[in-house]
N, C-alpha and C. Protein backbone atom coordinates (compact mmCIF):
# COMPACT_ATOMS: atom_id res chain seq x y z
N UNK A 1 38.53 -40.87 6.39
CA UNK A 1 38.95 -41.25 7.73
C UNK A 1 39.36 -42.72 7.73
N UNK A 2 40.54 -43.01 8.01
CA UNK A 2 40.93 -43.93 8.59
C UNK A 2 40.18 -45.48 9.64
N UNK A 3 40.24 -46.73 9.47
CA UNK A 3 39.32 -47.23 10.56
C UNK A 3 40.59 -48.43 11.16
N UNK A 4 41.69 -48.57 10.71
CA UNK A 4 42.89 -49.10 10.99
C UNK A 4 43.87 -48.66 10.77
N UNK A 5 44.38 -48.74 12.14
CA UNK A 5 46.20 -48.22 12.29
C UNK A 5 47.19 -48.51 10.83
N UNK A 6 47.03 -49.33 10.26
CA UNK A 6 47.86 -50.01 9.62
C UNK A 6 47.40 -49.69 8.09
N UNK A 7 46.19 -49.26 7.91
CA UNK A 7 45.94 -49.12 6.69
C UNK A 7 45.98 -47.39 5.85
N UNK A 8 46.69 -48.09 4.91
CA UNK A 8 46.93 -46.47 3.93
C UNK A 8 48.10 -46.09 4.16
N UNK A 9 49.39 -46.58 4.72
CA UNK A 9 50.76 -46.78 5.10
C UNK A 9 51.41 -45.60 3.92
N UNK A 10 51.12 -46.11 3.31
CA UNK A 10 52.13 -45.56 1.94
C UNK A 10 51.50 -44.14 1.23
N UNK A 11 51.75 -42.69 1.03
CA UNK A 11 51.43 -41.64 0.58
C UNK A 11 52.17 -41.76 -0.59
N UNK A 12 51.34 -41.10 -1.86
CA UNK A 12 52.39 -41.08 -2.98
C UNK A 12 53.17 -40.43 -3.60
N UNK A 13 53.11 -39.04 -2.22
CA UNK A 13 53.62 -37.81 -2.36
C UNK A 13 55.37 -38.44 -1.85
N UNK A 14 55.33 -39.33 -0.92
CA UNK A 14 56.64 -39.58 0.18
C UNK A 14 56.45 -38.69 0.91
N UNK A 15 55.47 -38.13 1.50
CA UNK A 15 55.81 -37.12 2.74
C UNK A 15 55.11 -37.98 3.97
N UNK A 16 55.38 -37.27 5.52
CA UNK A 16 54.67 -37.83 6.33
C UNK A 16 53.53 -37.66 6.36
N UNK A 17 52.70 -38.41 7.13
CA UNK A 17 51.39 -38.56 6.68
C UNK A 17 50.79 -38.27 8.25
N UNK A 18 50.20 -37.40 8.46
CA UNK A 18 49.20 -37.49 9.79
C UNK A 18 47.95 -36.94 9.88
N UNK A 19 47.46 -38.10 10.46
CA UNK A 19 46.22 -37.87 10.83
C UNK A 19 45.05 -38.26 12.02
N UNK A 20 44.54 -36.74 12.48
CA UNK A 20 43.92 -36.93 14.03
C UNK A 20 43.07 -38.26 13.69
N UNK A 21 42.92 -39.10 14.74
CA UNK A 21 42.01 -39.92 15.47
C UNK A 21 40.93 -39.52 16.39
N UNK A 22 41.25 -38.85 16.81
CA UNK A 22 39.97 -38.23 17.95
C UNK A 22 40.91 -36.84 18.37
N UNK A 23 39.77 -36.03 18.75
CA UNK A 23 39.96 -34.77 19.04
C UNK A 23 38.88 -34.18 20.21
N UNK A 24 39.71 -34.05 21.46
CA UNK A 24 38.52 -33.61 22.41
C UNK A 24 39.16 -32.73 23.22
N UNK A 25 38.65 -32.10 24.09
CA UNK A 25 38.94 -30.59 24.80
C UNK A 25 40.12 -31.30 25.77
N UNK A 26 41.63 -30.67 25.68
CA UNK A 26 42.35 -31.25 26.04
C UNK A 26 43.29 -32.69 25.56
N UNK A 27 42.62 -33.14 24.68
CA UNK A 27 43.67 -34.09 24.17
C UNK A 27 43.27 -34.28 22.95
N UNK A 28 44.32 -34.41 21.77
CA UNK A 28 44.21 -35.19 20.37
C UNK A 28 45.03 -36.43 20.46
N UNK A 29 44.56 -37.33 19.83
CA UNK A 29 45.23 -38.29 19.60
C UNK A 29 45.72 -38.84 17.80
N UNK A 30 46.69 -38.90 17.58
CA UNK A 30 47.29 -38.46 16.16
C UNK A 30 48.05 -40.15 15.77
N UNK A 31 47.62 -40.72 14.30
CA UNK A 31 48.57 -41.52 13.53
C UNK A 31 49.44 -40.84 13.02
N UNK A 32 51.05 -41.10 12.77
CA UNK A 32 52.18 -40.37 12.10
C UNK A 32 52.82 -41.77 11.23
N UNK A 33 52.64 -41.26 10.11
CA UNK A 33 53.53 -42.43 9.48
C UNK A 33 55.00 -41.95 8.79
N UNK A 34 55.88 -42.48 9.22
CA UNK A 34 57.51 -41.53 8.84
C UNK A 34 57.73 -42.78 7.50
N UNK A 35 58.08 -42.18 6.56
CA UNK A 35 59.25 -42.91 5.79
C UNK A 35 60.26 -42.53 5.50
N UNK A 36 60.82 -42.35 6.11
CA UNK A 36 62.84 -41.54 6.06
C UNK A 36 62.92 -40.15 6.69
N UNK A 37 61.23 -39.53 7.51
CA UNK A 37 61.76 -38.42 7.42
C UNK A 37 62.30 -38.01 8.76
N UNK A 38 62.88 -36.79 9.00
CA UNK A 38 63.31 -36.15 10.09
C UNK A 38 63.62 -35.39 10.12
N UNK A 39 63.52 -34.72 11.46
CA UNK A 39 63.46 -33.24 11.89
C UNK A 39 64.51 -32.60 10.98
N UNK A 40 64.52 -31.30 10.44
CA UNK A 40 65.33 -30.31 9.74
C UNK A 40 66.63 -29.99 10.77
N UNK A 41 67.75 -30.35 10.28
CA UNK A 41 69.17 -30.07 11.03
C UNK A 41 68.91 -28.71 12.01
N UNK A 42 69.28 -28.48 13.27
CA UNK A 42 69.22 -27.71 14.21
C UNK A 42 67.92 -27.13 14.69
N UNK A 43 66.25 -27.67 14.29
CA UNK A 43 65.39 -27.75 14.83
C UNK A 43 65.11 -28.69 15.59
N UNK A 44 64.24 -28.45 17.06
CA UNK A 44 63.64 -29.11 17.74
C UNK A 44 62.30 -28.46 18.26
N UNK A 45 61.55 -29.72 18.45
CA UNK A 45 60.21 -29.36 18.97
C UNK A 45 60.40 -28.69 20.11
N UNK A 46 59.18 -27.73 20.63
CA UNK A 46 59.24 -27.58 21.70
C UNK A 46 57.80 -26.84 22.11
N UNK A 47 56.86 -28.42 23.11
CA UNK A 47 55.51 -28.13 22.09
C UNK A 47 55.00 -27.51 23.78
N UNK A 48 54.05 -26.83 23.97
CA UNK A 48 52.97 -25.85 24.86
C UNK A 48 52.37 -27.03 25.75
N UNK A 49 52.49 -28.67 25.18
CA UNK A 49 51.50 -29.42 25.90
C UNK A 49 52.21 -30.58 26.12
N UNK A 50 51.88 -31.82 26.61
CA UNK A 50 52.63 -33.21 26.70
C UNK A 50 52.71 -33.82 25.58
N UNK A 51 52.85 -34.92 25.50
CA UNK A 51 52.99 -35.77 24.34
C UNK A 51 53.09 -37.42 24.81
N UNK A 52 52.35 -37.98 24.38
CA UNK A 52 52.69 -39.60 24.93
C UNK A 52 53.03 -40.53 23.50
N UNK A 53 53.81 -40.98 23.23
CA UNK A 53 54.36 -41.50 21.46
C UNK A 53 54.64 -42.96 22.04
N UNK A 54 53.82 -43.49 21.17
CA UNK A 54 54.76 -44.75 20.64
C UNK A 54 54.86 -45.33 19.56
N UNK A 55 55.68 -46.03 19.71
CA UNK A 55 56.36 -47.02 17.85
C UNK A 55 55.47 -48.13 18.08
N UNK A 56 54.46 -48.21 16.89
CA UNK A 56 53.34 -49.10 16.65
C UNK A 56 54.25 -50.05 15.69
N UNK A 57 54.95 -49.78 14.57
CA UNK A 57 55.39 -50.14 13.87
C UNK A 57 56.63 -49.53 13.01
N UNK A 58 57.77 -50.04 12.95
CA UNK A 58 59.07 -49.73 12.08
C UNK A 58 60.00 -49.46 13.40
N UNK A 59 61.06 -48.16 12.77
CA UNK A 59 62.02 -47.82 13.99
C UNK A 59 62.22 -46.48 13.73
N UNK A 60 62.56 -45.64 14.47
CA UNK A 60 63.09 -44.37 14.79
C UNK A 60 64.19 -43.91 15.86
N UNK A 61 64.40 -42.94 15.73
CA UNK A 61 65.44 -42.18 16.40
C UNK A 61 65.02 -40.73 17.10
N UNK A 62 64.66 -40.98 18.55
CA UNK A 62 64.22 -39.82 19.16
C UNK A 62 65.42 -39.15 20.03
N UNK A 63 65.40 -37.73 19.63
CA UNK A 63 66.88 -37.11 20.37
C UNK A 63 65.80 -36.27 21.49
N UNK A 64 66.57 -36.13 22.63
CA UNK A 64 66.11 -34.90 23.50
C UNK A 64 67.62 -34.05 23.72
N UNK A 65 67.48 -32.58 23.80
CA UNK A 65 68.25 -31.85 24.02
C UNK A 65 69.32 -32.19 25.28
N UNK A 66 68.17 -32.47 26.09
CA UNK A 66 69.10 -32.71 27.59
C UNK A 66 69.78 -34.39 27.85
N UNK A 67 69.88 -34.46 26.61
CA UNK A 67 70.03 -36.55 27.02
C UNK A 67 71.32 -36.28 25.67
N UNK A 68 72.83 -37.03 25.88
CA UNK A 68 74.04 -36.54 25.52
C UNK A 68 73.41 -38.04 23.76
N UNK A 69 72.65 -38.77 23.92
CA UNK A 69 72.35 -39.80 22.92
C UNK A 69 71.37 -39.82 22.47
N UNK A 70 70.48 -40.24 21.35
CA UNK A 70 69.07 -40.42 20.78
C UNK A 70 68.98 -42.03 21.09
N UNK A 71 67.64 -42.02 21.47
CA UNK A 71 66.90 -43.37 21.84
C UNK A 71 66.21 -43.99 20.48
N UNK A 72 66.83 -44.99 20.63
CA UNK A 72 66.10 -45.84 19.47
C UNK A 72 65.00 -46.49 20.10
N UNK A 73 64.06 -46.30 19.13
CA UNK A 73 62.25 -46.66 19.22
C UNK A 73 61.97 -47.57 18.66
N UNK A 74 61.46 -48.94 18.58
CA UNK A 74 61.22 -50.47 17.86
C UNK A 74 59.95 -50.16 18.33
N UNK A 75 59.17 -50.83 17.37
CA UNK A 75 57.85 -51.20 17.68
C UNK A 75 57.55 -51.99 19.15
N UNK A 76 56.38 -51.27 19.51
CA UNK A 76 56.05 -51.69 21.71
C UNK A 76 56.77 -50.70 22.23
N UNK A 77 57.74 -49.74 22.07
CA UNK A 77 58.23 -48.59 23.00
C UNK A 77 57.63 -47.43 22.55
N UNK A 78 58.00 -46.89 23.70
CA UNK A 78 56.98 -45.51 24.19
C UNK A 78 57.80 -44.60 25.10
N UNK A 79 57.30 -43.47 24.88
CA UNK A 79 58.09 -42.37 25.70
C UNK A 79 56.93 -41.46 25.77
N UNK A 80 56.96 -40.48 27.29
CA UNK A 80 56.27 -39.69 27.21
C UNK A 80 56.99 -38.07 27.23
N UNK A 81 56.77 -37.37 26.81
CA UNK A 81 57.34 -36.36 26.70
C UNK A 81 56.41 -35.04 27.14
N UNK A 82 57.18 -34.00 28.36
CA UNK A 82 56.87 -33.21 29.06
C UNK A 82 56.02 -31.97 28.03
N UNK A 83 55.75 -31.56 28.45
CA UNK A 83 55.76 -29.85 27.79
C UNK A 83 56.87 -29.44 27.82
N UNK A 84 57.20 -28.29 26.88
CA UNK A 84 58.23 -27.42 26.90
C UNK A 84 60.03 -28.58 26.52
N UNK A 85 59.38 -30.05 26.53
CA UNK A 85 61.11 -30.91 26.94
C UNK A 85 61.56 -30.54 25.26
N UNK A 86 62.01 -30.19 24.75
CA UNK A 86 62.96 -30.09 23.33
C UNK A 86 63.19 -31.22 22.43
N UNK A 87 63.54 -31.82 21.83
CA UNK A 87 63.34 -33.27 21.03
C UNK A 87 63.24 -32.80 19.60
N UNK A 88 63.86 -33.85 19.44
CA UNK A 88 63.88 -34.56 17.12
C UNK A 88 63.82 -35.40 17.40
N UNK A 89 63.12 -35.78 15.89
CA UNK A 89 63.43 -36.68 15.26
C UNK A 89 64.66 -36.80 14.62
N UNK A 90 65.39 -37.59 15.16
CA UNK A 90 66.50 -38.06 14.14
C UNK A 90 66.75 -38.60 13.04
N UNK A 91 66.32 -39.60 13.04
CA UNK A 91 65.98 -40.63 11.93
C UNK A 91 64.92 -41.15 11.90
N UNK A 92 64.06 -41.87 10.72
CA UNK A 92 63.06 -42.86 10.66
C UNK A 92 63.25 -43.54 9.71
N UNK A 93 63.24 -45.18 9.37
CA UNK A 93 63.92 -45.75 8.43
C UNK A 93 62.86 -45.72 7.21
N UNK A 94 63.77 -45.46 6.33
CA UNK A 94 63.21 -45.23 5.19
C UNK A 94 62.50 -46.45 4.16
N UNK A 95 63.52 -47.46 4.40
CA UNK A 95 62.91 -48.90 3.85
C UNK A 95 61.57 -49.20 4.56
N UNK A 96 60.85 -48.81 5.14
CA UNK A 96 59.65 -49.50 5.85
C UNK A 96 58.79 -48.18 6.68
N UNK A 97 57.40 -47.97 6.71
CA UNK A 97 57.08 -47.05 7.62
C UNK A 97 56.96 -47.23 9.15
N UNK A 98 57.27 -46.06 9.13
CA UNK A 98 57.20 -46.06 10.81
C UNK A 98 56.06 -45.58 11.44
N UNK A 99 55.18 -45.99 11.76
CA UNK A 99 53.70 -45.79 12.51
C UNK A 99 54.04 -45.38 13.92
N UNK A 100 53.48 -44.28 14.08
CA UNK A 100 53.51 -43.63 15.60
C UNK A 100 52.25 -43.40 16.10
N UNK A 101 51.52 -43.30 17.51
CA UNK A 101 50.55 -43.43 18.02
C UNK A 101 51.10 -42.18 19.00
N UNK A 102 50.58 -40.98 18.49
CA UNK A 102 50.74 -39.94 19.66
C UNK A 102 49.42 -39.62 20.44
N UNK A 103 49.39 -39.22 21.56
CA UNK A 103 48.28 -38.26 22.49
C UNK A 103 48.92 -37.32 22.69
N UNK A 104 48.23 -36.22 22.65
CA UNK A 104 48.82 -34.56 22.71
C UNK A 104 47.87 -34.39 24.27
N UNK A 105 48.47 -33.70 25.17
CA UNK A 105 47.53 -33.62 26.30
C UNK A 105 47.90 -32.40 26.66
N UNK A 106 46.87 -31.89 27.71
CA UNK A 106 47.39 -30.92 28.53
C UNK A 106 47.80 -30.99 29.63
């Protein structure tokens, strides 16, 4: 287990890396660390519960179905995302990880 956001960044597999923080009836709260990766061409999420994300660290590219552009994410932004709203990942830069701070809610 983890005791800082920031530590253990790097997997030596290169895959994303996540892992719960707390887990309680109704909400998880999840570290995601991206290094280049993103959603598989013509998939999108489309999750049963909310989602509250933010960029702790690096940059990304969040698409929603119903929005004609993807929002770029810098570290300090945040988005919350509905149930059922559709979304990728677009991009996550690969030179540097990208640390995400999700809550899964109901």
């Amino acid at each position: 287990m983890i005791r800082n956001l920031f530590a253990e960044l790097h997997d030596r597999t290169g895959q994303e890396t996540l892992v719960d923080l707390l887990k309680r009836p109704g909400v998880r709260i999840e570290r995601i660390v991206s290094t280049g990766q993103a959603s598989p061409p013509g998939f999108w999420y489309e999750q049963s519960h909310g989602e509250w994300v933010a960029v702790l660290a690096g940059e990304a590219r969040l698409r929603f179905e119903d929005e004609r552009t993807a929002r770029t994410l810098r570290a300090g932004d945040f988005v919350d995302i509905a149930a059922h709203r559709r979304h990728r990942v677009e991009w996550t830069h690969a030179g540097e990880p990208t640390v995400w701070l999700a809550v899964h809610y109901d």
